[in-house]
C-alpha atoms as a PDB file:
ATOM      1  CA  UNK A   1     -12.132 -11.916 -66.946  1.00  0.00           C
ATOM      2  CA  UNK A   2     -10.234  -8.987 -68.922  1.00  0.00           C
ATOM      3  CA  UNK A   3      -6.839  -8.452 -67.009  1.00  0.00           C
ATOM      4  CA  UNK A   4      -4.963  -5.067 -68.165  1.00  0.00           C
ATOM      5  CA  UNK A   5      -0.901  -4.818 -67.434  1.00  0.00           C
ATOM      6  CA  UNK A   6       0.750  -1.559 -66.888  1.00  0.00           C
ATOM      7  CA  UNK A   7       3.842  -0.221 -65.351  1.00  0.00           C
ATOM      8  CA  UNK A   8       6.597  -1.521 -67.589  1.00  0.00           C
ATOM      9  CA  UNK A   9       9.334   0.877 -68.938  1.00  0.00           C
ATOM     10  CA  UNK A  10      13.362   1.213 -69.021  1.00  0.00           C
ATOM     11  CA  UNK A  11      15.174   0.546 -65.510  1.00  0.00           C
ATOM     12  CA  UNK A  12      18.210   0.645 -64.895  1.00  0.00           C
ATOM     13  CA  UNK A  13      20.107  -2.522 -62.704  1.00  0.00           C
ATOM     14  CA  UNK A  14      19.817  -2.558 -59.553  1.00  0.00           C
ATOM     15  CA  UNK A  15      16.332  -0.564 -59.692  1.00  0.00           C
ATOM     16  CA  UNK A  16      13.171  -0.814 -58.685  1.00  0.00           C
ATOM     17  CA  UNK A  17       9.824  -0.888 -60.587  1.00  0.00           C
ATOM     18  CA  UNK A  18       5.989  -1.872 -59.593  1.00  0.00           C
ATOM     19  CA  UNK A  19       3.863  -3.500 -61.999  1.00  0.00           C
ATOM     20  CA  UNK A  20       0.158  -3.215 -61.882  1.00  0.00           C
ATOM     21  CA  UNK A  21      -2.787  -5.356 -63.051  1.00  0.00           C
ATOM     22  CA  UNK A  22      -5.898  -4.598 -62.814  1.00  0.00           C
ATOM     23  CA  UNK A  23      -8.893  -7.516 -63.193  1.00  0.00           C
ATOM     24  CA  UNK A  24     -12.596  -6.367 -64.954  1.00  0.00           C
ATOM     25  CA  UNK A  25     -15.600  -8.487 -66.415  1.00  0.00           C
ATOM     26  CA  UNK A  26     -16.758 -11.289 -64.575  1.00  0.00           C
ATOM     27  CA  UNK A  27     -13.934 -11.796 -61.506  1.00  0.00           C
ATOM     28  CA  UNK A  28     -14.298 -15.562 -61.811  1.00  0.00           C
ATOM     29  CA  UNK A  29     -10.930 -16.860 -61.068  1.00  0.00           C
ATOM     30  CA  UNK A  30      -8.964 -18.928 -59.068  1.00  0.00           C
ATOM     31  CA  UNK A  31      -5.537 -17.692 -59.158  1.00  0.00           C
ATOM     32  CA  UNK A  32      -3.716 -14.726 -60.335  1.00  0.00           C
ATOM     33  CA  UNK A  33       0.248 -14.601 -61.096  1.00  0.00           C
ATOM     34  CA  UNK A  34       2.510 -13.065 -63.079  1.00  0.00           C
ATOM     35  CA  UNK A  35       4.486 -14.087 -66.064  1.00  0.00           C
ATOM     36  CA  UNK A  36       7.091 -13.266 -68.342  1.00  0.00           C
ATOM     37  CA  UNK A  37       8.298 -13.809 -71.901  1.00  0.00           C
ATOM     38  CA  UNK A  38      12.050 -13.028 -72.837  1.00  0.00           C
ATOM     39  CA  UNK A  39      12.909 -12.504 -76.269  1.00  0.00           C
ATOM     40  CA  UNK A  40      13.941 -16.376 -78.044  1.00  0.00           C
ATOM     41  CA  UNK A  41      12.644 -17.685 -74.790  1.00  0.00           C
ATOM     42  CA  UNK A  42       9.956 -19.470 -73.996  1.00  0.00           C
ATOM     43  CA  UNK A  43       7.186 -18.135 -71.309  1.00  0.00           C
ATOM     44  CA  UNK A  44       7.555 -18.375 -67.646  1.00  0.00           C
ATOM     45  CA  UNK A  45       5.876 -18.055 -64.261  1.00  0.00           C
ATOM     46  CA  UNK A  46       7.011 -15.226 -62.143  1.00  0.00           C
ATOM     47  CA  UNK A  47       5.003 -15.155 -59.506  1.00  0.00           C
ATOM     48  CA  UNK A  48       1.688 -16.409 -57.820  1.00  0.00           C
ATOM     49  CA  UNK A  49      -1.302 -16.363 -55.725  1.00  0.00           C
ATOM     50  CA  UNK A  50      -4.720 -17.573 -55.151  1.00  0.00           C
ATOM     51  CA  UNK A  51      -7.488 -15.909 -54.173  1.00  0.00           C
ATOM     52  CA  UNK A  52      -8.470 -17.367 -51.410  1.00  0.00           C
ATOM     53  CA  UNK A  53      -5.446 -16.440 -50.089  1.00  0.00           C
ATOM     54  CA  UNK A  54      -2.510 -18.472 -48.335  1.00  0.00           C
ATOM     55  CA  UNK A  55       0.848 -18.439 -49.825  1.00  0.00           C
ATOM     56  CA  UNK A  56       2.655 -16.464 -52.682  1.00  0.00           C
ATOM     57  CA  UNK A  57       4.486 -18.495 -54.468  1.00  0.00           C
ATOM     58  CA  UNK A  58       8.044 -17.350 -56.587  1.00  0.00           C
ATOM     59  CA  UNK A  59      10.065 -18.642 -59.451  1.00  0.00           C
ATOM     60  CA  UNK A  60      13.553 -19.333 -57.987  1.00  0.00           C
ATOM     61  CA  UNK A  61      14.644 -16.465 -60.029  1.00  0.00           C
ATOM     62  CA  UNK A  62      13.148 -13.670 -58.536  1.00  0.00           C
ATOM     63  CA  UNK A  63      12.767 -14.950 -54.733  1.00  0.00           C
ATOM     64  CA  UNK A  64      14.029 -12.437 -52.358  1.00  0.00           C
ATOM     65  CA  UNK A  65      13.364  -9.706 -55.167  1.00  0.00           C
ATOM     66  CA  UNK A  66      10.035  -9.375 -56.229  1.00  0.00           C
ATOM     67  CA  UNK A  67       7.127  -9.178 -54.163  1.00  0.00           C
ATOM     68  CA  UNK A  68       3.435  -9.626 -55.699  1.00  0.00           C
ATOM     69  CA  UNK A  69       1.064  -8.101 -53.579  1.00  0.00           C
ATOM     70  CA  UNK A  70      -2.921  -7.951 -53.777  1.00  0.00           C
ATOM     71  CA  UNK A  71      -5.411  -4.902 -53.365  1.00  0.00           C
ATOM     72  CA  UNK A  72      -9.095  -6.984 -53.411  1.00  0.00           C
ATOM     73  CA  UNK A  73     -10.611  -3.619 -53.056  1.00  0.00           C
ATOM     74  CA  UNK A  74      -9.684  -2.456 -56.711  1.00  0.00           C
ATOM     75  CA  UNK A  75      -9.460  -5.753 -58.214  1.00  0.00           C
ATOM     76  CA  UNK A  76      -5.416  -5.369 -58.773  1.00  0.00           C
ATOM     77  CA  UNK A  77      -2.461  -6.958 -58.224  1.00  0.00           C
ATOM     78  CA  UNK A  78       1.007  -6.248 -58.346  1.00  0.00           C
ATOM     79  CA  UNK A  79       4.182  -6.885 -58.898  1.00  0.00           C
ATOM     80  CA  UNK A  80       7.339  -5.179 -56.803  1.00  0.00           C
ATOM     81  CA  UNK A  81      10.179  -5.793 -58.670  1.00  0.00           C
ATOM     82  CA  UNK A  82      13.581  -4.665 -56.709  1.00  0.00           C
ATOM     83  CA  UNK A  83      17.642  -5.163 -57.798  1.00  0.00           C
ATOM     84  CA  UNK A  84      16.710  -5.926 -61.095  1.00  0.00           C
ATOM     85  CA  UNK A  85      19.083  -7.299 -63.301  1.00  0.00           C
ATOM     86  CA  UNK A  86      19.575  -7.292 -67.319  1.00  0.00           C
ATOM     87  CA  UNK A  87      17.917 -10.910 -67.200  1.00  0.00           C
ATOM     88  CA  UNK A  88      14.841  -9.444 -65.937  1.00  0.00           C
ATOM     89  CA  UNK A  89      14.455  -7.787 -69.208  1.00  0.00           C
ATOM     90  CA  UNK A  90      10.987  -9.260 -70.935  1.00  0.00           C
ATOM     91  CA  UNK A  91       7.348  -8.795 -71.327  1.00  0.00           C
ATOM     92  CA  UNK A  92       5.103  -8.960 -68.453  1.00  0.00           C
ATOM     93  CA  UNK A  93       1.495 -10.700 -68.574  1.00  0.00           C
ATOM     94  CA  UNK A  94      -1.077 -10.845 -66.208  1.00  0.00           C
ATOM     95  CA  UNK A  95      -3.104 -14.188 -66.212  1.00  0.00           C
ATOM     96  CA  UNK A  96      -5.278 -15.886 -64.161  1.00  0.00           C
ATOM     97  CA  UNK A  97      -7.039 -19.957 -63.579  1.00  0.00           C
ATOM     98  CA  UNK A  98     -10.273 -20.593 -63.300  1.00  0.00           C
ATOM     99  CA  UNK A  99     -12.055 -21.655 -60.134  1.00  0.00           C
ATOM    100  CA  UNK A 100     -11.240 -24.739 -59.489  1.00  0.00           C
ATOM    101  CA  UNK A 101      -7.124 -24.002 -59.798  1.00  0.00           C
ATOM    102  CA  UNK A 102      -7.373 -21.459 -57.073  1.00  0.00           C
ATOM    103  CA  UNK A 103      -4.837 -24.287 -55.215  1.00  0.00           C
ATOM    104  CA  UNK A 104      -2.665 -24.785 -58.767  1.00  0.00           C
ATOM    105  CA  UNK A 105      -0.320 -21.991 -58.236  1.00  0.00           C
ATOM    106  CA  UNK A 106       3.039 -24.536 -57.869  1.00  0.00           C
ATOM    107  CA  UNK A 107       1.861 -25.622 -61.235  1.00  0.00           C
ATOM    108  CA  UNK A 108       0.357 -23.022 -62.870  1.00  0.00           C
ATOM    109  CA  UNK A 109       3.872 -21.566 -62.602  1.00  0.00           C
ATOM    110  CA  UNK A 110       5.885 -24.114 -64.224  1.00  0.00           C
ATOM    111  CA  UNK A 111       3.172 -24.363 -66.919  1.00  0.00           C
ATOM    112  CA  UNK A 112       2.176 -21.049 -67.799  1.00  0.00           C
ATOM    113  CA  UNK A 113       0.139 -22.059 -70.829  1.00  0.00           C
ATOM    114  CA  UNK A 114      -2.431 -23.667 -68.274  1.00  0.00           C
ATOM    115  CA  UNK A 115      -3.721 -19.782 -66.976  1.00  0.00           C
ATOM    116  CA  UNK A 116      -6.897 -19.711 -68.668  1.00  0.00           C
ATOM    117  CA  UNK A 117      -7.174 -15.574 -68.934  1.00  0.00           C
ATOM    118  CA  UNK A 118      -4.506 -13.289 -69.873  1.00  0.00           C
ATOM    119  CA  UNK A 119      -3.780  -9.649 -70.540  1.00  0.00           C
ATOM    120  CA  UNK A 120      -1.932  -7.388 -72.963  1.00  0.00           C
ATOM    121  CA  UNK A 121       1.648  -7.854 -71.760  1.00  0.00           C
ATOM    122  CA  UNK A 122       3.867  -4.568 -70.292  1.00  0.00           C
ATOM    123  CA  UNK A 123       8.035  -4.142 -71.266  1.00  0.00           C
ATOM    124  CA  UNK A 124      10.667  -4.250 -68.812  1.00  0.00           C
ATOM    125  CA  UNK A 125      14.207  -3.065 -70.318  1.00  0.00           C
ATOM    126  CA  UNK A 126      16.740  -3.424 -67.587  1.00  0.00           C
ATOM    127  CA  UNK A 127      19.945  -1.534 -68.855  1.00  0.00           C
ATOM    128  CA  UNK A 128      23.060  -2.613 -67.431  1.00  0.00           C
END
């Protein structure tokens, strides 16, 4: 699986921006999320989903904010991200599970380092 993030740039707070990701290769996954690296911090889950559907699940951070959203048609996900705030500011990755974690997204999120696939990661500068 070869994911490929895009959509990153400078925002100012309280903005909006959409993040894309789009999945190639061999679609052999699970589950799909989003997560995010701040600079001196370590890695976290943003947001995630499997693909067998059901529920999307959130970090506590971003619930009522960002809304990841699927399009099975072109292989890509995404990720709205609405009132942003400075604290938002970090790279973005794209990962995904393999097969048999496509019911691991609760997990997955609070350990990142378990997505087996991940892509290049995108910049999000929130200004304040």
């Amino acid at each position: 699986v070869q994911l490929q993030a895009s959509g990153g740039g400078l925002v100012q707070a309280g903005g909006s921006l959409r993040l894309s990701c789009q999945a190639s290769g061999t679609l052999d996954y699970g589950a799909i999320g989003w997560f995010r690296q701040a600079p001196g911090k370590e890695r976290e889950g943003v947001s995630c989903i499997s693909v067998s559907g059901g529920s999307t699940y959130y970090a506590d951070s971003v619930k009522g904010r960002f809304t990841m959203s699927r399009d099975n048609a072109k292989n890509t996900v995404y990720l709205q991200m609405n009132s942003l705030i400075p604290e938002d500011t970090a790279v973005y990755y794209c990962a995904a599970a393999i097969p048999r974690y496509r019911n691991s997204c609760p997990s997955l999120l609070k350990d990142p380092y378990a997505m087996h696939y991940w892509g290049k990661g995108t910049q999000l500068t929130v200004s304040s």
